[in-house]
Protein backbone atom coordinates (compact mmCIF):
# COMPACT_ATOMS: atom_id res chain seq x y z
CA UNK A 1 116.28 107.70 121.07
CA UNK A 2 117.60 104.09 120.42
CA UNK A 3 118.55 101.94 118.21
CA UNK A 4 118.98 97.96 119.53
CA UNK A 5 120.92 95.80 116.70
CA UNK A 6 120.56 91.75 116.56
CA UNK A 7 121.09 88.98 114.72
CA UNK A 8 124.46 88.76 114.38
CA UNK A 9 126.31 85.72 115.40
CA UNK A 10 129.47 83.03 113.82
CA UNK A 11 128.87 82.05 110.45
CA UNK A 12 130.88 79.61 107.93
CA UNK A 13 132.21 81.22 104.71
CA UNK A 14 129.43 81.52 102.23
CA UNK A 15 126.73 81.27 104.45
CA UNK A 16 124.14 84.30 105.32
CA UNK A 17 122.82 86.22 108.35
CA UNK A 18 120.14 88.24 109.04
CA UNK A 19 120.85 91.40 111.07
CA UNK A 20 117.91 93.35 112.70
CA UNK A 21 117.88 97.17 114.15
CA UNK A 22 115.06 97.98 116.25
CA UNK A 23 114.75 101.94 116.63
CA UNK A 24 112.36 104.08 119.33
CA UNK A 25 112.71 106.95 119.99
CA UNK A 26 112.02 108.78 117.08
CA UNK A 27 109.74 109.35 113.77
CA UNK A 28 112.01 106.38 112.16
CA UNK A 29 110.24 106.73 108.56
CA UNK A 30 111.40 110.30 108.22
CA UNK A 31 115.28 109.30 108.42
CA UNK A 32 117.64 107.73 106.44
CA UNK A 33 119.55 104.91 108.15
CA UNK A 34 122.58 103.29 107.70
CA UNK A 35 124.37 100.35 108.38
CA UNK A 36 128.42 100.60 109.67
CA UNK A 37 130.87 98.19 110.58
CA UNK A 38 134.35 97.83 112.47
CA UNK A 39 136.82 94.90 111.78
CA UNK A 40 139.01 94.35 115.04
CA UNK A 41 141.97 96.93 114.20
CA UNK A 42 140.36 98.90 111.75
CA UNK A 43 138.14 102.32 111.79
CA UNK A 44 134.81 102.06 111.03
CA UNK A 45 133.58 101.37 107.16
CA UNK A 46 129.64 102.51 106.08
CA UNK A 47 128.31 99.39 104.25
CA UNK A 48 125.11 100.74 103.87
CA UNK A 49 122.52 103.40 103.96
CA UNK A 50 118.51 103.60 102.69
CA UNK A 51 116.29 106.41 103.04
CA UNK A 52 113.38 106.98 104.93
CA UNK A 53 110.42 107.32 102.29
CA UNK A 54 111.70 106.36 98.74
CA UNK A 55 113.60 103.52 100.15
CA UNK A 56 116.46 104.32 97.65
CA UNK A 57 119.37 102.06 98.99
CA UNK A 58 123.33 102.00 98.73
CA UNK A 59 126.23 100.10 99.59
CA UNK A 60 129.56 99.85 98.99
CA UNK A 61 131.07 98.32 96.64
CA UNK A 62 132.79 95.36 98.66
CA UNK A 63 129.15 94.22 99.27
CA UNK A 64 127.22 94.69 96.09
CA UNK A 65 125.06 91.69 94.79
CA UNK A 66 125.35 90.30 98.53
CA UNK A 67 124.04 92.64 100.75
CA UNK A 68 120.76 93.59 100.97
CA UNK A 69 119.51 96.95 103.03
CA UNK A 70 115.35 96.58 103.64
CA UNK A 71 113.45 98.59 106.48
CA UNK A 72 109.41 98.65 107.94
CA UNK A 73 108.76 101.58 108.84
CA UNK A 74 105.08 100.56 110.04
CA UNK A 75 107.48 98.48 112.86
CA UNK A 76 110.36 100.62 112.98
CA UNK A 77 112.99 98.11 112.13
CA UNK A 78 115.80 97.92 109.46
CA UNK A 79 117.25 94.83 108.34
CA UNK A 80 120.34 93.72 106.54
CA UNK A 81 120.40 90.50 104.87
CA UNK A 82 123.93 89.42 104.22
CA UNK A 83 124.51 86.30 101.40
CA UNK A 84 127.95 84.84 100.44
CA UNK A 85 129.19 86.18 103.69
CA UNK A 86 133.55 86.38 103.60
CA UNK A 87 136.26 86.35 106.50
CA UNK A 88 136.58 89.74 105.78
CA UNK A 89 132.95 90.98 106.72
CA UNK A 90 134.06 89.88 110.13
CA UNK A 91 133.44 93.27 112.13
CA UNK A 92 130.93 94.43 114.87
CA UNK A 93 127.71 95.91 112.72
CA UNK A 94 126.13 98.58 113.80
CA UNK A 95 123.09 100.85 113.17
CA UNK A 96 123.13 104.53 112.41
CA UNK A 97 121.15 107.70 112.31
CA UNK A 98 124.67 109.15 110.69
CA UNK A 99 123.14 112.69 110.21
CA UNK A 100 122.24 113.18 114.28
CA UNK A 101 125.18 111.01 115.15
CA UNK A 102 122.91 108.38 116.82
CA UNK A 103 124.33 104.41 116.64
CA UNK A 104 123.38 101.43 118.07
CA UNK A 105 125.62 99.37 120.65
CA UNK A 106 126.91 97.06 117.73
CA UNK A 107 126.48 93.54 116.97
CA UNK A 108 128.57 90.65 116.53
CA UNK A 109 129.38 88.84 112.71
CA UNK A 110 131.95 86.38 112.21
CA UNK A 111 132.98 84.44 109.56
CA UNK A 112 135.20 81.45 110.02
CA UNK A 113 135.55 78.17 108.96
């Protein structure tokens, strides 16, 4: 199993990114997935999750009405589009099959002016 994130990268206050999480490994449509991050200093904080068939999505509540949690299952990748990014979403993003335990080895956001 793997899961390869990307996309991540510097960013100016208020502008958007685009993160990708390629998965193999596995029948990716019958899982849900998640999205995590980790600010430098901090423990890890789920942002997001979506489930495998209904596609039902969540987030928390720091990144409501920005964030948006999207997946193909015909290509096994999940997304995250992130709008109106913040300082504080600075963190390494990863990708997660939180029920097996499985993540990916992180990517990169900053925010900084």
């Amino acid at each position: 199993l793997e899961l390869v994130e990307s996309g991540g990268g510097v960013v100016q206050p208020g502008g958007s990114l685009r993160l990708s999480c390629a998965a193999s490994g596995f029948t990716f449509s019958n899982y849900g997935m998640n999205w995590v991050r980790q600010a430098p200093g901090k423990g890890p904080e789920w942002v997001s999750s979506i489930n495998g068939g209904s596609g039902i999505t969540t987030y928390v509540d720091s990144v409501k009405g920005r964030f948006t949690i999207s997946r193909d299952n015909a290509n096994n990748i999940m997304y995250l589009q992130m709008n109106s990014l913040k300082p504080e979403d600075t963190a390494v993003y990863y990708c997660a099959r939180l029920v097996s335990g499985y993540w990916g080895q992180g990517t990169q956001v900053t925010v900084s002016s």
